[in-house]
Protein backbone atom coordinates (compact mmCIF):
# COMPACT_ATOMS: atom_id res chain seq x y z
CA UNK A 1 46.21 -99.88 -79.43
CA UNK A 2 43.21 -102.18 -79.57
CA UNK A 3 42.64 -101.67 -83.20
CA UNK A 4 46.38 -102.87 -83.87
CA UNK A 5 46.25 -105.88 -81.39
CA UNK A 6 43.14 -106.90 -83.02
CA UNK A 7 44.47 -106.73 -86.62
CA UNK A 8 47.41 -108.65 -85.25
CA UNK A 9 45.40 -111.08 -84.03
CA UNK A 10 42.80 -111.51 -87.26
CA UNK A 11 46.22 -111.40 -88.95
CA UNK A 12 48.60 -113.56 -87.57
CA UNK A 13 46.07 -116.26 -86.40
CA UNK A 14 44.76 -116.54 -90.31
CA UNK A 15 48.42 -116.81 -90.63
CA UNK A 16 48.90 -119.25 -87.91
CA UNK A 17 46.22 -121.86 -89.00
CA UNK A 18 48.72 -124.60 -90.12
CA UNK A 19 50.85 -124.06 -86.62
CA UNK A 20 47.60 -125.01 -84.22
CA UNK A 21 44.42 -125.92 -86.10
CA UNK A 22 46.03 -127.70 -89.28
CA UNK A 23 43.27 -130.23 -88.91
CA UNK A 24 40.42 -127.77 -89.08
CA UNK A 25 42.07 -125.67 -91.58
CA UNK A 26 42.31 -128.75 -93.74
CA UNK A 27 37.92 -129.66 -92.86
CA UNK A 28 37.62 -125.88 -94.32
CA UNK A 29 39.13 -126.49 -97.41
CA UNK A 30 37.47 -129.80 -97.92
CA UNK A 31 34.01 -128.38 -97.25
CA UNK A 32 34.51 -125.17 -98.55
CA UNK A 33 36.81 -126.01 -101.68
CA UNK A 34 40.18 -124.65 -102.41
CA UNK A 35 39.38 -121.36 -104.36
CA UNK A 36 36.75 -120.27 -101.58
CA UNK A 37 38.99 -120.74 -99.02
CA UNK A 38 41.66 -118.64 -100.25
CA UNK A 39 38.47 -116.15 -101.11
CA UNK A 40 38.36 -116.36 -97.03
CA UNK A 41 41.58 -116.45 -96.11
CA UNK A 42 42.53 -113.11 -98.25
CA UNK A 43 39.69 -111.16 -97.11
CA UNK A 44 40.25 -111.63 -93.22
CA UNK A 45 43.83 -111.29 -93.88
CA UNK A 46 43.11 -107.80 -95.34
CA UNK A 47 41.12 -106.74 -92.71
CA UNK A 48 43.64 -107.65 -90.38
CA UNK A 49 46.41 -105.93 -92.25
CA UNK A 50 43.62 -103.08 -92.48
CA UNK A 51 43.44 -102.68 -88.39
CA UNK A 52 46.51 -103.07 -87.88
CA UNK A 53 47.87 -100.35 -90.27
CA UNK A 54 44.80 -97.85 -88.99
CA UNK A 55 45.61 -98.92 -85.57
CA UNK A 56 49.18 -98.50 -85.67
CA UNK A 57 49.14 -95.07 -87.03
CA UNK A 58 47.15 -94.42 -83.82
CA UNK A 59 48.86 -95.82 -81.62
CA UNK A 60 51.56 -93.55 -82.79
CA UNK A 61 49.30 -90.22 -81.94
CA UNK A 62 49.91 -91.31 -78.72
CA UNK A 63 53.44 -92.50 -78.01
CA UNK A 64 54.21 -94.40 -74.85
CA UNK A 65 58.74 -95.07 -74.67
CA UNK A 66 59.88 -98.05 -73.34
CA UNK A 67 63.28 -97.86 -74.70
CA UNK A 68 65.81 -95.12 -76.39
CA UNK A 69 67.69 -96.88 -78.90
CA UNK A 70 71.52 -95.40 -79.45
CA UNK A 71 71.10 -94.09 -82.97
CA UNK A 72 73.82 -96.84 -84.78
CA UNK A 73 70.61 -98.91 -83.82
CA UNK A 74 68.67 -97.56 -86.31
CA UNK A 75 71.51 -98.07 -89.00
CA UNK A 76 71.79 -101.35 -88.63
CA UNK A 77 68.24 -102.15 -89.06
CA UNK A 78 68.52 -100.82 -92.63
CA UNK A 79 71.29 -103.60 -93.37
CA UNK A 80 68.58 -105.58 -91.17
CA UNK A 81 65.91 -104.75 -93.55
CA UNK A 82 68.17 -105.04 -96.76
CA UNK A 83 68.98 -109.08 -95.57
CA UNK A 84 64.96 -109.24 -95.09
CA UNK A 85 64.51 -108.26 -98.62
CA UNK A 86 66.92 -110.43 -100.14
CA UNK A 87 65.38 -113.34 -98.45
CA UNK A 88 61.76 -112.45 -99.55
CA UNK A 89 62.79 -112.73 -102.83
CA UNK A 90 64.50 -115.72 -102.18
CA UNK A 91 61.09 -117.08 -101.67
CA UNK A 92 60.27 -116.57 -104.60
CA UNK A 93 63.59 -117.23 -106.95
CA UNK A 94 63.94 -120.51 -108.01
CA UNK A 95 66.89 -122.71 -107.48
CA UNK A 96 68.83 -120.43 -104.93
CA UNK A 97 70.86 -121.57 -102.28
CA UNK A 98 68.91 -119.34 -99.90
CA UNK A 99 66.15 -121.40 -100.44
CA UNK A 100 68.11 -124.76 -100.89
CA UNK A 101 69.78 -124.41 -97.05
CA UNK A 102 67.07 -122.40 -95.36
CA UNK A 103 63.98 -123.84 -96.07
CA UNK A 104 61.93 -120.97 -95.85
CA UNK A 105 63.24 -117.78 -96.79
CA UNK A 106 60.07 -115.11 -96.14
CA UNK A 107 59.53 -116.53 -92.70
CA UNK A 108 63.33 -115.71 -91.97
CA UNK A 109 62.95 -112.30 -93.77
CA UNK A 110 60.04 -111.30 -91.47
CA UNK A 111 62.05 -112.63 -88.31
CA UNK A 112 64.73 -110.48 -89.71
CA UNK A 113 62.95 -107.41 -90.48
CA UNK A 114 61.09 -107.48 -87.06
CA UNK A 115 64.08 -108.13 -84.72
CA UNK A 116 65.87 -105.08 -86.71
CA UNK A 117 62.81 -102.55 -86.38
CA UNK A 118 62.74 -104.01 -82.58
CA UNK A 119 66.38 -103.00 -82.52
CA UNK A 120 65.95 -99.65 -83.44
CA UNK A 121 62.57 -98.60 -82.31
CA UNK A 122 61.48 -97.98 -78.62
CA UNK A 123 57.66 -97.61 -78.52
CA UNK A 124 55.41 -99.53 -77.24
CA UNK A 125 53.68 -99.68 -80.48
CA UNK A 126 56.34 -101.01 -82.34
CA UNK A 127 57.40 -102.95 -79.61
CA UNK A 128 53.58 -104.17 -80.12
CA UNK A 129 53.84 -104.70 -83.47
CA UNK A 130 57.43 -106.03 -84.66
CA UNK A 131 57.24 -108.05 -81.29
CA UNK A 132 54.41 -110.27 -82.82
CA UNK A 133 55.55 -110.99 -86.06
CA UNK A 134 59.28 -111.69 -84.79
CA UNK A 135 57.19 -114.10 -82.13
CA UNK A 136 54.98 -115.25 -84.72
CA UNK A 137 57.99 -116.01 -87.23
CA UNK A 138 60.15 -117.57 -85.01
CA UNK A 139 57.20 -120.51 -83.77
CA UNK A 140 56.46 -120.75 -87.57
CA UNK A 141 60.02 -121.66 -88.91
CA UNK A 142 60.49 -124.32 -86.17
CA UNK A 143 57.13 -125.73 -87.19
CA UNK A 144 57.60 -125.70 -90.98
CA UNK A 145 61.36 -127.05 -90.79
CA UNK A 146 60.22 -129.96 -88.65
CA UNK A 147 57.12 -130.28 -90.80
CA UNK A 148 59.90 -130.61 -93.95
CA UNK A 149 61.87 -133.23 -92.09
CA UNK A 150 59.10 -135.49 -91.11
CA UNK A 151 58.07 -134.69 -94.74
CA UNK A 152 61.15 -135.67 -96.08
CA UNK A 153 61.12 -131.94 -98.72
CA UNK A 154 63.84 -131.84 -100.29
CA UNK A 155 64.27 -127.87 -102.26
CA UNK A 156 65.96 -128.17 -105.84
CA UNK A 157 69.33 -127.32 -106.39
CA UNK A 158 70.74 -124.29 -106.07
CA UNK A 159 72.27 -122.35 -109.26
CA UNK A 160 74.38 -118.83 -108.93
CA UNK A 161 72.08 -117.52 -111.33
CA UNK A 162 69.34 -118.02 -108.26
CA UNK A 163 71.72 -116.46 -105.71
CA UNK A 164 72.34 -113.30 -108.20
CA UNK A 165 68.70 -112.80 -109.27
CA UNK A 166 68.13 -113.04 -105.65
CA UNK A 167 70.01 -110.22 -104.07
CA UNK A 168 69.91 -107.96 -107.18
CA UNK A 169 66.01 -108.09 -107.07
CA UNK A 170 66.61 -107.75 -103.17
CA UNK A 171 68.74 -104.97 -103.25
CA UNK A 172 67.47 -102.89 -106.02
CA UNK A 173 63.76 -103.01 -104.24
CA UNK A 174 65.36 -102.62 -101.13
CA UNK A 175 66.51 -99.14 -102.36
CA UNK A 176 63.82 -97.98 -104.00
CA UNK A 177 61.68 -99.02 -100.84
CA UNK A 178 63.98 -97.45 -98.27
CA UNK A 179 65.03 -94.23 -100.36
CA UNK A 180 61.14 -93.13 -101.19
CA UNK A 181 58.46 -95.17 -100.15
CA UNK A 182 58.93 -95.84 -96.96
CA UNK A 183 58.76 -92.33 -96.37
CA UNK A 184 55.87 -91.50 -98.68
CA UNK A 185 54.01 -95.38 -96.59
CA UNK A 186 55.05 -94.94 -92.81
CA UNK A 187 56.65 -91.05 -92.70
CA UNK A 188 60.04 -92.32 -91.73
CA UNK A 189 63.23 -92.11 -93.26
CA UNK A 190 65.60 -94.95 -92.65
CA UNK A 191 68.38 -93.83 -94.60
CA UNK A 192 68.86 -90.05 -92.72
């Protein structure tokens, strides 16, 4: 467990720089230059996503239940997990209403894809893990939607043709993700 709670915390505090040290992330770049810091950034945010991969699939060598989840649980989180994928593409469509009304779309996918894995899983490692990140997402879309207000940030308009590219790409890598390689990745298959 302490290799996952330390690549959580490597992790989600490179990831949580603009939520409490803005200022000092800002003095980085400045001294260190844009293209080095995102040379820093990346690395410690693959060695976080390192430990907490290695130290999640120990954790699960030794499984500790906090909760049995009725099995309709673990059904919904695929529909949980499709919405999550739609939405992280969203991020990345442009001119789709997802992104128009929300804001942020990835930062709602991860809440989305955490709460549903919280939903159906009962470990304490998963508890552990999808607990963070749901935490993590939640403080960060309250801080970026009031950052866009006081910014004034204004998204471009939203076409259908950004809503369809949206949850096709969504859905069709949603499949292909939950129908092989999430299998093949964690050894779990959501759709049995």
């Amino acid at each position: 467990m302490a290799l996952l709670l330390l690549g959580l915390l490597i992790f989600l505090g490179m990831h949580s720089l603009r939520i409490f040290a803005s200022d000092w992330r800002e003095r980085q770049i400045a001294r260190l230059g844009m293209t080095r810091w995102k040379l820093v950034f990346a690395l410690l945010s693959i060695i976080g996503f390192v430990l907490i991969c290695w130290g999640f699939g120990l954790a699960r060598q030794h499984p500790v239940v906090l909760y049995v989840p009725p099995l309709v649980l673990r059904h919904l989180n695929s529909l949980f997990t499709l919405v999550a994928f739609v939405l992280f593409f969203a991020a990345r469509v442009p001119r789709n209403h997802f992104k128009a009304k929300l804001g942020h779309p990835q930062v709602l996918a991860v809440k989305v894809w955490a709460f549903g894995h919280l939903l159906a899983t009962g470990m304490l490692h998963d508890v552990v893990l999808f607990g963070a990140f749901l935490l993590w997402a939640v403080v960060l879309f309250i801080v970026s939607r009031r950052r866009d207000r006081i910014a004034g940030t204004a998204y471009p308009a939203a076409t259908l043709k950004g809503d369809m590219l949206s949850v096709v790409i969504g859905l069709v890598v949603w499949f292909v993700f939950a129908a092989w390689l999430h299998l093949w990745l964690i050894g779990v298959n959501p759709l049995a």
